[in-house]
Protein backbone atom coordinates (compact mmCIF):
# COMPACT_ATOMS: atom_id res chain seq x y z
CA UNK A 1 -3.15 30.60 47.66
CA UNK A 2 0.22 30.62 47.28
CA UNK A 3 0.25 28.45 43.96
CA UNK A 4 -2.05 31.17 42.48
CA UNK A 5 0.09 33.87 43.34
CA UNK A 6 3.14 32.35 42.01
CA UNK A 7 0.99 31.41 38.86
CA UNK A 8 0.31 35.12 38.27
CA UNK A 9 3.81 35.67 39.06
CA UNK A 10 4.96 33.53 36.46
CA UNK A 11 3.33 34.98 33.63
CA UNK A 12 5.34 38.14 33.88
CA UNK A 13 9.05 38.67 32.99
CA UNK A 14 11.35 39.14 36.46
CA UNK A 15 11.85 43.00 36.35
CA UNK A 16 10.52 45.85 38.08
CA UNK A 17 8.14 46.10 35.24
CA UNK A 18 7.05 42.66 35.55
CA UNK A 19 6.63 43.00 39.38
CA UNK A 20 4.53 46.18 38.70
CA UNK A 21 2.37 44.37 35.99
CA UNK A 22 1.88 41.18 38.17
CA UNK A 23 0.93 43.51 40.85
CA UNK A 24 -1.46 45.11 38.94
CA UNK A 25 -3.31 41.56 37.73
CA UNK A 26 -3.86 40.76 41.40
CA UNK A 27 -5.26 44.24 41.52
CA UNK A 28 -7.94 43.35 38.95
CA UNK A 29 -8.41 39.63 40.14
CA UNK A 30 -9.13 41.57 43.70
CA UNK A 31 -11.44 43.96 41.88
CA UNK A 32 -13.36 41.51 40.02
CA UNK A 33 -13.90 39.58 43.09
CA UNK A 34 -15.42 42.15 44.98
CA UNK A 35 -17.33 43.21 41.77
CA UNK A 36 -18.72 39.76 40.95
CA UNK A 37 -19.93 39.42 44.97
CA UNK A 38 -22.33 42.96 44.64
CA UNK A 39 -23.21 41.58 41.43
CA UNK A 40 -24.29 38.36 42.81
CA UNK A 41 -26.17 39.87 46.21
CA UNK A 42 -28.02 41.38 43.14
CA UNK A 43 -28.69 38.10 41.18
CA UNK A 44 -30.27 37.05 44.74
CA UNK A 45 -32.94 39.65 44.09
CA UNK A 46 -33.61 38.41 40.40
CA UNK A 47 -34.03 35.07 41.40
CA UNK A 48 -36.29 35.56 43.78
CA UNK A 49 -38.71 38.52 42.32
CA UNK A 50 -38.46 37.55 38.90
CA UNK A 51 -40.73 34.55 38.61
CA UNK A 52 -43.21 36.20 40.78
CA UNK A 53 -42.97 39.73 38.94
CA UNK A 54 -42.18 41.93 41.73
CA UNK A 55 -40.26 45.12 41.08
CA UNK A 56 -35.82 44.49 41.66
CA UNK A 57 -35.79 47.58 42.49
CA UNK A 58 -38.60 48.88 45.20
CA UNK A 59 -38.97 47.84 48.03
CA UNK A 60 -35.93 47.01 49.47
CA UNK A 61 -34.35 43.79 50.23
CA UNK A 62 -36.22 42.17 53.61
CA UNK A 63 -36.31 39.10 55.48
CA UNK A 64 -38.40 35.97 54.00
CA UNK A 65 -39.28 34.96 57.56
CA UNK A 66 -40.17 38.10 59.24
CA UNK A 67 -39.98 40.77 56.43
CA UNK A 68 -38.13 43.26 58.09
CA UNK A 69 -35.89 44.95 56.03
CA UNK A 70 -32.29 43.95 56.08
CA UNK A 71 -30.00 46.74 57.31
CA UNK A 72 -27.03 47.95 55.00
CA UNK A 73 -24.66 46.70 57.26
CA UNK A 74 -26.85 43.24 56.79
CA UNK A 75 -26.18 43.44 53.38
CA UNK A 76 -22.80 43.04 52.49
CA UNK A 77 -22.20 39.99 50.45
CA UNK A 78 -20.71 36.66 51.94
CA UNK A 79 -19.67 39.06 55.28
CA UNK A 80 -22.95 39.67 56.82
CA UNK A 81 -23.68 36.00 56.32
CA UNK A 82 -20.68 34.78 58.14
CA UNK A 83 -21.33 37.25 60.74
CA UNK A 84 -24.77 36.72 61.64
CA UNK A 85 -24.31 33.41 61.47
CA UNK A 86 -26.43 32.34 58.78
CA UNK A 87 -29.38 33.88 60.74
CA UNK A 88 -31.84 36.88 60.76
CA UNK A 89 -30.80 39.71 63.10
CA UNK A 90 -34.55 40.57 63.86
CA UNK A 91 -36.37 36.96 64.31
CA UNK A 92 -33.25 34.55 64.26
CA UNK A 93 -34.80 32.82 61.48
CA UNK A 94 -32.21 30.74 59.21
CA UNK A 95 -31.16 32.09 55.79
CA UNK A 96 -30.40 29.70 53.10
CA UNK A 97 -26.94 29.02 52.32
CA UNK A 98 -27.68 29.67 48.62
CA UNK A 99 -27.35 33.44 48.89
CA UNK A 100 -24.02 33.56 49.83
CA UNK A 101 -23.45 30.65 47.24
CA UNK A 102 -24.69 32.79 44.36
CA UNK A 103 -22.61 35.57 45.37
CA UNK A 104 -19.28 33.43 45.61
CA UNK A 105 -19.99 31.87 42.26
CA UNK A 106 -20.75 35.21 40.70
CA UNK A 107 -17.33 36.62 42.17
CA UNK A 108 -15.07 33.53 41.42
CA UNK A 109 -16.93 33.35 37.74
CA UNK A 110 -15.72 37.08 37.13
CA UNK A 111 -12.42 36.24 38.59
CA UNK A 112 -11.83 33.31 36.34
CA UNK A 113 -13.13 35.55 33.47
CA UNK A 114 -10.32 37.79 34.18
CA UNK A 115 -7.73 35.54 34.07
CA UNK A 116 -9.42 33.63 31.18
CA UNK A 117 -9.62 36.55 28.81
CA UNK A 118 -8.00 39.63 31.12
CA UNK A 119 -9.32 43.53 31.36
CA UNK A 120 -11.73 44.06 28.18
CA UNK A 121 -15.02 44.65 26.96
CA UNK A 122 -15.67 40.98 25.73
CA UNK A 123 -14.87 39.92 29.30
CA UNK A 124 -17.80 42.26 30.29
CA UNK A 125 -19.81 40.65 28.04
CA UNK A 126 -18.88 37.01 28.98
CA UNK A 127 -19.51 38.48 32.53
CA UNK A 128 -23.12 39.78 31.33
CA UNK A 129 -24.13 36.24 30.01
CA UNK A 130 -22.34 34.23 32.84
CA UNK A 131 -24.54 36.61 35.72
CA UNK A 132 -27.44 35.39 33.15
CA UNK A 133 -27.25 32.22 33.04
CA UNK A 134 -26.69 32.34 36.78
CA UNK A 135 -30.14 33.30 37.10
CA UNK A 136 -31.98 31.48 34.91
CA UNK A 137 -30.16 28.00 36.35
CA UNK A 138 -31.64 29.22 39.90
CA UNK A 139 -34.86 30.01 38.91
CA UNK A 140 -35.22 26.98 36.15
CA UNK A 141 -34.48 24.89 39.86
CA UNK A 142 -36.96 26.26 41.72
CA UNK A 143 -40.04 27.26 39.21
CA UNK A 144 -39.41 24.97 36.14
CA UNK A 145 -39.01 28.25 33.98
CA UNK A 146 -36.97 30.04 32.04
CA UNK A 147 -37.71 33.74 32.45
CA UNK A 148 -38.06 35.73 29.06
CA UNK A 149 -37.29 39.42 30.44
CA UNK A 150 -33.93 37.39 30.36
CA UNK A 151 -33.81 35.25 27.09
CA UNK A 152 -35.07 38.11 24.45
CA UNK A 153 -32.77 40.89 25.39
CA UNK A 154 -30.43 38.66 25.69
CA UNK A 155 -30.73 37.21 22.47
CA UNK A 156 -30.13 40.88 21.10
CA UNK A 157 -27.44 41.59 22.93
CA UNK A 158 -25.63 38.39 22.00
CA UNK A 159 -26.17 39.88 18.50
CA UNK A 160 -25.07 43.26 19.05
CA UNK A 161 -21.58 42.44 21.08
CA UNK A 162 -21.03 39.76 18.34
CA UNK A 163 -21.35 42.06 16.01
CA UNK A 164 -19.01 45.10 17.10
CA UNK A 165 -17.16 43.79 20.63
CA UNK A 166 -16.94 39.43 20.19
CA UNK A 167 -14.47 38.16 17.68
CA UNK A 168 -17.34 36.17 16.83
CA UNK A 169 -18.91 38.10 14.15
CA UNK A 170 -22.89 38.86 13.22
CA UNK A 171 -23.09 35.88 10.75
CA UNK A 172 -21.50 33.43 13.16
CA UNK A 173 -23.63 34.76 16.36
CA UNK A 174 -26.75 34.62 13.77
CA UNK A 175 -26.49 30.90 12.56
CA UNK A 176 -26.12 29.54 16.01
CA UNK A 177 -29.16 31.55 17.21
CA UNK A 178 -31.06 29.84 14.52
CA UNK A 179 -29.60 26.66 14.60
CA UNK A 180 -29.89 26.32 18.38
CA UNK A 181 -33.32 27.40 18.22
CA UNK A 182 -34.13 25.09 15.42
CA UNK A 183 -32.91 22.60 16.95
CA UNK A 184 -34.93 22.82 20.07
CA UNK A 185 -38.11 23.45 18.53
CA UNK A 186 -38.03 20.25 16.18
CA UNK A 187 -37.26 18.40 19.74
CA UNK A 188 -40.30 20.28 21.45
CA UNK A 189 -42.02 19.40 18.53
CA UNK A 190 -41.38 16.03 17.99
CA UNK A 191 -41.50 14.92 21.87
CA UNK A 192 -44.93 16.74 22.22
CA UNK A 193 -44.50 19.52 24.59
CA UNK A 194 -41.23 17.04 26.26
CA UNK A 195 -39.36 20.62 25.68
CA UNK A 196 -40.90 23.73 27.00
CA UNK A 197 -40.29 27.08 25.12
CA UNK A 198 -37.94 28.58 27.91
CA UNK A 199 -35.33 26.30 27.02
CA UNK A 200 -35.78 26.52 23.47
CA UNK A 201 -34.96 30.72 23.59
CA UNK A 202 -32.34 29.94 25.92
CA UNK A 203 -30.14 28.06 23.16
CA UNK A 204 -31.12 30.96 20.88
CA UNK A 205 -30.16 33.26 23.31
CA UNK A 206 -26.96 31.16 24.15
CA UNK A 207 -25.85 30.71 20.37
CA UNK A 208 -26.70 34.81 20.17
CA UNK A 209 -22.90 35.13 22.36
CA UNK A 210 -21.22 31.68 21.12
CA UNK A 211 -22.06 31.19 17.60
CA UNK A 212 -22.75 27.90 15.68
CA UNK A 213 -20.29 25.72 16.74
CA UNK A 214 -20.30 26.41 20.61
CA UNK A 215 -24.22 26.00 20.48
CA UNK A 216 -23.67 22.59 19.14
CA UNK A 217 -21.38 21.86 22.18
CA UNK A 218 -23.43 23.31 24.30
CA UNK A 219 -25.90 21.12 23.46
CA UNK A 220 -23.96 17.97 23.83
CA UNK A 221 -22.20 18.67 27.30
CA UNK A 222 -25.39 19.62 28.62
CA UNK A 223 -27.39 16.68 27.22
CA UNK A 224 -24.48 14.62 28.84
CA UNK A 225 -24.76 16.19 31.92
CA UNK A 226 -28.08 15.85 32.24
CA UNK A 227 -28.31 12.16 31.47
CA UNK A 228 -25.85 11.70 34.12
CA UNK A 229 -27.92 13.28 36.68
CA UNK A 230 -30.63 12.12 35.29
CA UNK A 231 -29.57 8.36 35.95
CA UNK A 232 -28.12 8.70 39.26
CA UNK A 233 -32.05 9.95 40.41
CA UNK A 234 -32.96 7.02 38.74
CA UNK A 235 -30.47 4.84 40.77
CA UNK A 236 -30.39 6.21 43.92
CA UNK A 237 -33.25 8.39 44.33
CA UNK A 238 -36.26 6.19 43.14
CA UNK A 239 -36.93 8.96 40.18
CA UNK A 240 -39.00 6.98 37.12
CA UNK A 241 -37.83 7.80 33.94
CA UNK A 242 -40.94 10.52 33.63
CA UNK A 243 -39.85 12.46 36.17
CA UNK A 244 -39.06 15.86 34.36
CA UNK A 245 -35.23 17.60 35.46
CA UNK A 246 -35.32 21.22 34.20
CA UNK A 247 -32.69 21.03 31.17
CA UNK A 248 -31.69 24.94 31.80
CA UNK A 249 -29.01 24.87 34.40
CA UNK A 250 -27.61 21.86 32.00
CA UNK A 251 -27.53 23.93 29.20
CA UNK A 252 -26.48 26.74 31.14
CA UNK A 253 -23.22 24.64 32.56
CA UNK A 254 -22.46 23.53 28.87
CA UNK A 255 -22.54 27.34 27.71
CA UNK A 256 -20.08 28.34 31.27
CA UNK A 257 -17.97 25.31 29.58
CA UNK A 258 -17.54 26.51 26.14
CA UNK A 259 -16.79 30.33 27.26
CA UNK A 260 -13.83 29.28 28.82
CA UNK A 261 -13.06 26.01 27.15
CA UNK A 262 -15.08 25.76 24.02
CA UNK A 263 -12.35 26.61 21.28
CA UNK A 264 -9.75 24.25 22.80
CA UNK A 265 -12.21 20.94 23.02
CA UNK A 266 -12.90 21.81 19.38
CA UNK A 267 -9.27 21.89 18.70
CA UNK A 268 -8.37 18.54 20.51
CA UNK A 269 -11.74 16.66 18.37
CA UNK A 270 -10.56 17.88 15.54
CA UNK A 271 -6.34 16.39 16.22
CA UNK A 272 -8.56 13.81 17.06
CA UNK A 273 -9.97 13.34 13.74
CA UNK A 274 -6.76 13.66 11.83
CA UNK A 275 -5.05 10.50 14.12
């Protein structure tokens, strides 16, 4: 704790004004902590009611076990968890760890956002497709699908904020929603249905916010990642090599990688290159 608050410190000048300024950073880090966790109780809902098709809004949130609905004071992200002690207030049932999970990663995501790229409208947007990605990574785990009440909007609004809010620009955003796409679907193609359709709109979607180059490493951290996981289930877990991982949350983790360090791995393969 204290490292972080003499790294915030640090990147203003020692004056009244910098004291103010630094003050006002933690402010916002604060802020989009507490943000990011009532976003994530949120995500909690998609992920469970979206494969399934039940309304996010009505009726409201209850308990798996029992189905009594959860009290506000229940319902306060990471809090009411810690306080009930990971258990129902009505039947005493357990409740997974993965709720407040999602809502830490969905705060500390916004948080790093913040310091990544500070107080702006691309951060929001880089917020919108982090919470998204969230989401799909959960529900990929659990269902083997990639929802596409997600993927098409989301391939439209990667457009739009590309066009008038990203640095990225329309052309840029356009070409790496085709060539991820492309890509994909000459994979799916080729391997015979060894690529389902979810994933294929989710590098569309995914090239939609990061453009061409991003999509490509996208593609290669999360083909990475997965073989790595991939061979450890294979070493250690008995998994044959038929047995089928869901590809989104690895695709998902290469995107998360590229928003924040995307530009500067370029950069150092490039130097790279020239040597």
């Amino acid at each position: 704790m204290a490292s972080m608050i003499y790294a915030i410190v640090s990147r203003f000048p020692p004056s009244i004004e910098g004291i103010l300024m630094a003050f006002s950073f933690s402010y916002s880090l604060s802020a989009a902590l507490i943000f990011g966790l009532i976003i994530g109780s949120f995500l909690n809902v998609c992920i469970h009611r979206l494969p399934i098709n039940e309304s996010l809004m009505a009726p409201s949130s209850r308990c798996p076990a029992c189905r009594h609905p959860v009290r506000w004071r229940d319902n306060i992200p990471v809090i009411s968890f810690l306080v009930l002690r990971g258990r129902c207030r009505d039947c005493g049932q357990p409740i997974s760890w993965r709720y407040p999970l999602v809502e830490l990663a969905n705060g500390v995501g916004y948080v790093l956002l913040i310091w990544q790229f500070g107080i702006g409208l691309p951060t929001a947007v880089y917020a919108l497709l982090y919470s998204s990605l969230l989401v799909i990574t959960l529900i990929d785990l659990d269902h083997q699908i990639i929802p596409d009440v997600i993927t098409y909007p989301g391939m439209v609004l990667g457009l739009a904020a590309s066009s008038v809010i990203l640095p990225l620009g329309f052309l840029n955003a356009l070409v790496g929603l085709l060539l991820g796409g492309a890509l994909f679907y000459g994979v799916a193609a080729a391997s015979r249905g060894g690529m389902g359709g979810g994933d294929i709109k989710l590098i569309a979607m995914i090239g939609a916010f990061l453009g061409w180059k991003q999509v490509l490493l996208t593609i290669f951290i999360g083909a990475l990642a997965g073989s790595v996981v991939g061979l450890f289930l294979m070493a250690f877990k008995g998994k044959s090599r038929k047995y089928a991982v869901p590809f989104g949350p690895f695709l998902s983790l290469g995107a998360v990688v590229c928003v924040f360090a995307g530009p500067a791995i370029w950069n150092w393969y490039q130097r790279l290159g020239a040597l």
